[in-house]
N, C-alpha and C. Protein backbone atom coordinates (compact mmCIF):
# COMPACT_ATOMS: atom_id res chain seq x y z
N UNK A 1 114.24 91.66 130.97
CA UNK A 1 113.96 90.36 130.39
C UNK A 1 114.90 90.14 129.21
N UNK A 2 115.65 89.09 129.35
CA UNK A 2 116.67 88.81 127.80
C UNK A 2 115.83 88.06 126.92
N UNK A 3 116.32 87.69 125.43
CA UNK A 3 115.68 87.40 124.48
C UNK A 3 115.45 85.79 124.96
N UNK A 4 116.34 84.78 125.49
CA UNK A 4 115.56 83.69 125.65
C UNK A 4 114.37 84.11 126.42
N UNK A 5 114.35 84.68 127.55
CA UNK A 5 112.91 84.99 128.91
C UNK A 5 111.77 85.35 127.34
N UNK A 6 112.18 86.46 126.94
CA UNK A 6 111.25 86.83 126.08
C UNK A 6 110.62 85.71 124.88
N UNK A 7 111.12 85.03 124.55
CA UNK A 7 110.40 84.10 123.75
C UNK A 7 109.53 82.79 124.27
N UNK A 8 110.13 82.58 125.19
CA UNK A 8 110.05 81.93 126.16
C UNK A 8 108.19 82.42 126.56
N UNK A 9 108.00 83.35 126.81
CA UNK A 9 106.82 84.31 127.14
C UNK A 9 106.06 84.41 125.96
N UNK A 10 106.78 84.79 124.56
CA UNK A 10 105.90 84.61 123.31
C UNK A 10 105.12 83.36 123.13
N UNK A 11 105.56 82.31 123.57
CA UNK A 11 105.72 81.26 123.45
C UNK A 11 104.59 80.35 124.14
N UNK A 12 104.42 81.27 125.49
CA UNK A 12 103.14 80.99 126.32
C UNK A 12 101.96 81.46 125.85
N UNK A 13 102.15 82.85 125.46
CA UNK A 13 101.07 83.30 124.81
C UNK A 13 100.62 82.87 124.03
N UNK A 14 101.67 82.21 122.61
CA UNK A 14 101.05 81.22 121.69
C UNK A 14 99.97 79.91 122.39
N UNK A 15 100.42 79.65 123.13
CA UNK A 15 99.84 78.35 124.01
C UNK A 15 98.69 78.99 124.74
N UNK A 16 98.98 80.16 125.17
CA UNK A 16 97.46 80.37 125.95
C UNK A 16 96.36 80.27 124.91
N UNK A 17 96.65 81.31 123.59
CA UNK A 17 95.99 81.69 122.91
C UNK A 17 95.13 80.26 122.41
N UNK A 18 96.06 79.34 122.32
CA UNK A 18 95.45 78.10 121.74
C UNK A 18 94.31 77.12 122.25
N UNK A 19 95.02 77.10 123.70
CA UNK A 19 93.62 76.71 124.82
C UNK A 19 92.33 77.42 124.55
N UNK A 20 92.23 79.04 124.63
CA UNK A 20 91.44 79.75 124.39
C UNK A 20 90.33 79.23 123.49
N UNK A 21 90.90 78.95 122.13
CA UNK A 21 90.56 78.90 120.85
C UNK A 21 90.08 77.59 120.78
N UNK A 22 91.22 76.70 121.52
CA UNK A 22 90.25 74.84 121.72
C UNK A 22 89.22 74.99 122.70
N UNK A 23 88.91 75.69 123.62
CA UNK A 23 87.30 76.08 124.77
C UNK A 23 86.33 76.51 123.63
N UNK A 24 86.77 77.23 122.47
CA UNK A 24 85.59 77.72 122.49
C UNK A 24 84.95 76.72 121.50
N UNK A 25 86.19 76.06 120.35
CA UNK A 25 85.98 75.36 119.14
C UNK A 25 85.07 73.83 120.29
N UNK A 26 85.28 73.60 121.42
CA UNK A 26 85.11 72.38 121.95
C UNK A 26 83.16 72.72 121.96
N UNK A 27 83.08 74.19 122.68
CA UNK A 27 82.24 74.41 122.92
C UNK A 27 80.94 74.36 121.89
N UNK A 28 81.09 74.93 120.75
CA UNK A 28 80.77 74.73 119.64
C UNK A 28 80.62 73.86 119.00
N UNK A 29 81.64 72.52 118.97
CA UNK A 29 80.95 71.27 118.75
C UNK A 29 80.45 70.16 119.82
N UNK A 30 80.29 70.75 120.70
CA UNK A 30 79.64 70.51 121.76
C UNK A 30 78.13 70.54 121.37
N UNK A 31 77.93 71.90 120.91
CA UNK A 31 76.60 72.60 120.56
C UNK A 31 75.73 72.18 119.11
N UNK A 32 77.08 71.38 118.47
CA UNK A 32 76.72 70.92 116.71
C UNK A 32 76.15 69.50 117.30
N UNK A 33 76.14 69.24 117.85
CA UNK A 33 75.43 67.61 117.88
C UNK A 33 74.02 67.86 118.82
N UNK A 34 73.79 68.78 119.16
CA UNK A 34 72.11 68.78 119.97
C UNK A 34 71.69 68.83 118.80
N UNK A 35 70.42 68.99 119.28
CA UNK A 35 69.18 68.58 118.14
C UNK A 35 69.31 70.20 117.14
N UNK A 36 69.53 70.77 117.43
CA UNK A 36 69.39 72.15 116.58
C UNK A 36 71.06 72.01 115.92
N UNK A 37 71.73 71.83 116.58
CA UNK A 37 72.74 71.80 114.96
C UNK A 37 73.07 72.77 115.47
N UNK A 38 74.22 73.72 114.68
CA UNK A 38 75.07 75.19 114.90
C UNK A 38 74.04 75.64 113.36
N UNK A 39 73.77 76.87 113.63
CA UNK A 39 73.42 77.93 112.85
C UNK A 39 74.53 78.03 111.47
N UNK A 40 74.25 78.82 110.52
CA UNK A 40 75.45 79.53 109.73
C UNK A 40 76.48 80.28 110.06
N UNK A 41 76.31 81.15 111.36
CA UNK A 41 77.19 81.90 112.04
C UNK A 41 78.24 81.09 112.62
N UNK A 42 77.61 80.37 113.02
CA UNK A 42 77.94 78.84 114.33
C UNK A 42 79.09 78.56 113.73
N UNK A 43 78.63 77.75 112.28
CA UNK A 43 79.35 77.06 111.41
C UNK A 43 80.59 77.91 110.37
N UNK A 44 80.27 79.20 110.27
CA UNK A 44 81.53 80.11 110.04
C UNK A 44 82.24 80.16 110.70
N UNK A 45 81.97 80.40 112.38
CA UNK A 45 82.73 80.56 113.59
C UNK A 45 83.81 79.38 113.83
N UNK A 46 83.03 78.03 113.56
CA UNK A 46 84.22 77.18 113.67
C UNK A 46 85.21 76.65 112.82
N UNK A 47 84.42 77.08 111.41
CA UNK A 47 85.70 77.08 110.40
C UNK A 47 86.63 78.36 110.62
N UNK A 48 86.48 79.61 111.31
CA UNK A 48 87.14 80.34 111.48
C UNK A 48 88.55 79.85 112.45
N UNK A 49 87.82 79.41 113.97
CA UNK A 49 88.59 78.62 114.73
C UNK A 49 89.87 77.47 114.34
N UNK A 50 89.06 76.62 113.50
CA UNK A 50 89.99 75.54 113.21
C UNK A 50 91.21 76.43 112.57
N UNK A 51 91.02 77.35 111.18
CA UNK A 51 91.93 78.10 110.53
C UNK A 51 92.66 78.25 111.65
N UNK A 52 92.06 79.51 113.02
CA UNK A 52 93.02 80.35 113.38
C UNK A 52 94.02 79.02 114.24
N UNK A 53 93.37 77.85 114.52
CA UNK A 53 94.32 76.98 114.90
C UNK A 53 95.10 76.12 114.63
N UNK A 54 95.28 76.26 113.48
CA UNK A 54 96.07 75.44 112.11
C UNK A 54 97.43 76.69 112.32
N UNK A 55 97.23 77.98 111.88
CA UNK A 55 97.65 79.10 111.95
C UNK A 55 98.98 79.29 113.22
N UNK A 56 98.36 78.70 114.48
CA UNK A 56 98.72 78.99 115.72
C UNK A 56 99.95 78.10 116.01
N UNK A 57 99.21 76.54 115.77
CA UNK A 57 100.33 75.58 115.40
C UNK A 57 101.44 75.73 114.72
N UNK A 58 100.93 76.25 113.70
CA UNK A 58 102.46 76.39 112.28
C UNK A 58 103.31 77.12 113.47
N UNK A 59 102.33 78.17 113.63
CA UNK A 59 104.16 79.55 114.32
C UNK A 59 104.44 78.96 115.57
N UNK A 60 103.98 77.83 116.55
CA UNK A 60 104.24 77.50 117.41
C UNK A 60 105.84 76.51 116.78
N UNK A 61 105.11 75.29 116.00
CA UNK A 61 106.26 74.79 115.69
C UNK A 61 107.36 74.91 114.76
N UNK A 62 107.12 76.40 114.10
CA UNK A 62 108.25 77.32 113.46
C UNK A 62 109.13 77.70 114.25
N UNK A 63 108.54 78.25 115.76
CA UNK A 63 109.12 79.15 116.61
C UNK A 63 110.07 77.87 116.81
N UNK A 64 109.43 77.02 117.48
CA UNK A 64 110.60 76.05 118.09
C UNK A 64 111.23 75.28 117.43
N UNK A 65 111.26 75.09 116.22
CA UNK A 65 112.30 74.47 114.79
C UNK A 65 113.36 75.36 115.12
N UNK A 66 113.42 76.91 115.35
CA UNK A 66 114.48 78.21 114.75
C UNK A 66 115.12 77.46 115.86
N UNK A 67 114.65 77.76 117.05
CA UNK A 67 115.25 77.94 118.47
C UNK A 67 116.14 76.67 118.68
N UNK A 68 115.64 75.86 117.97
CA UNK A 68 116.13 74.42 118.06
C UNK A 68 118.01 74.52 117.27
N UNK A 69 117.65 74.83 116.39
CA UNK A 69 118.81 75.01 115.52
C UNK A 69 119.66 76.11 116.12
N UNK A 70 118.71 77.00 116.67
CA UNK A 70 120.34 78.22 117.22
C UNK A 70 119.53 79.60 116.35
N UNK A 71 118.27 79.57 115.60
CA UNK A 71 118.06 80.80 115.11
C UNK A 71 117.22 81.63 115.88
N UNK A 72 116.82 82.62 115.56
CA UNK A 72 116.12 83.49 116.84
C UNK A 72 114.54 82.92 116.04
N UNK A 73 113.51 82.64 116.74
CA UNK A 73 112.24 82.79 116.78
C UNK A 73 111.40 83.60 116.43
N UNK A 74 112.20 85.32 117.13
CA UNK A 74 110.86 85.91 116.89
C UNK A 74 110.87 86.98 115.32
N UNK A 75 111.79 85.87 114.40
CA UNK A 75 111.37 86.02 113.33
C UNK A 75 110.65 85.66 112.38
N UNK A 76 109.91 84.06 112.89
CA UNK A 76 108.54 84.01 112.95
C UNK A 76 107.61 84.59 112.73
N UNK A 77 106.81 84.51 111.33
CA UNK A 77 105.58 85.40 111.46
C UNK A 77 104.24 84.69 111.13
N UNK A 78 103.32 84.99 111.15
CA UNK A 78 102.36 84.11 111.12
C UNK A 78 102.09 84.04 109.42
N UNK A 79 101.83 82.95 108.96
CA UNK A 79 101.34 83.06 107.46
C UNK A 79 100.06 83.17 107.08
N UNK A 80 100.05 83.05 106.14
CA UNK A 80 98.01 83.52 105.65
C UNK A 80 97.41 82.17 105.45
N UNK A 81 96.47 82.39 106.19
CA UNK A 81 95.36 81.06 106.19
C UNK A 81 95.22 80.28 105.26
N UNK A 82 95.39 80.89 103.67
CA UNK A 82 95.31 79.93 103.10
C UNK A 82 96.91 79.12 102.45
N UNK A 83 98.06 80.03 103.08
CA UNK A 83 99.09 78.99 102.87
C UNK A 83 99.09 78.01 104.01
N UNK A 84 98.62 78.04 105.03
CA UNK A 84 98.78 77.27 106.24
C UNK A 84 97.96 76.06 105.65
N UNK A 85 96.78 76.03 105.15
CA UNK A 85 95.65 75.43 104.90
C UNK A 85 95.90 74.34 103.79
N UNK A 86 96.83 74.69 102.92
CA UNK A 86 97.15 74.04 101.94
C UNK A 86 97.74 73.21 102.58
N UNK A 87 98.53 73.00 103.41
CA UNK A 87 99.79 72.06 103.69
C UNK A 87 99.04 70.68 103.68
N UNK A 88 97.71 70.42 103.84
CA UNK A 88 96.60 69.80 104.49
C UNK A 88 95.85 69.29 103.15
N UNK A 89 96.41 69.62 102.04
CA UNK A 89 95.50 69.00 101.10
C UNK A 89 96.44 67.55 100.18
């Protein structure tokens, strides 16, 4: 596999991972509007989600900014939740 195939593949995984993470966040507020509401766990769980998908985004469209320009991608790393989080205030 050469380095485009290979990022190319990072790249899916980023995307799988994200679907993943929108099933479950969907699922969950799916579950916040019945009559019982999400629990405290519930409600950690999906502030966890949204983070890890704020998170997912950034390195998705980091990866493909580099690649765009001619730089390699998988120097890309993921940043910490709460620099991602800020961008947003």
């Amino acid at each position: 596999m050469d380095h485009e195939q290979h990022n190319a593949k990072v790249d899916e995984q980023i995307i799988d991972n994200i679907g993943n993470l929108v099933a479950e966040e969907r699922a969950l507020r799916d579950r916040s509007t019945g009559q019982q509401g999400l629990g405290p766990d519930e409600q950690a769980r999906l502030r966890e989600l949204e983070i890890q998908l704020d998170q997912c985004w950034d390195v998705l469209r980091r990866r493909r900014a580099k690649a765009e320009v001619g730089e390699d991608p998988g120097t890309v790393k993921e940043r910490p939740a709460d620099e991602v989080e800020n961008y947003r205030s």
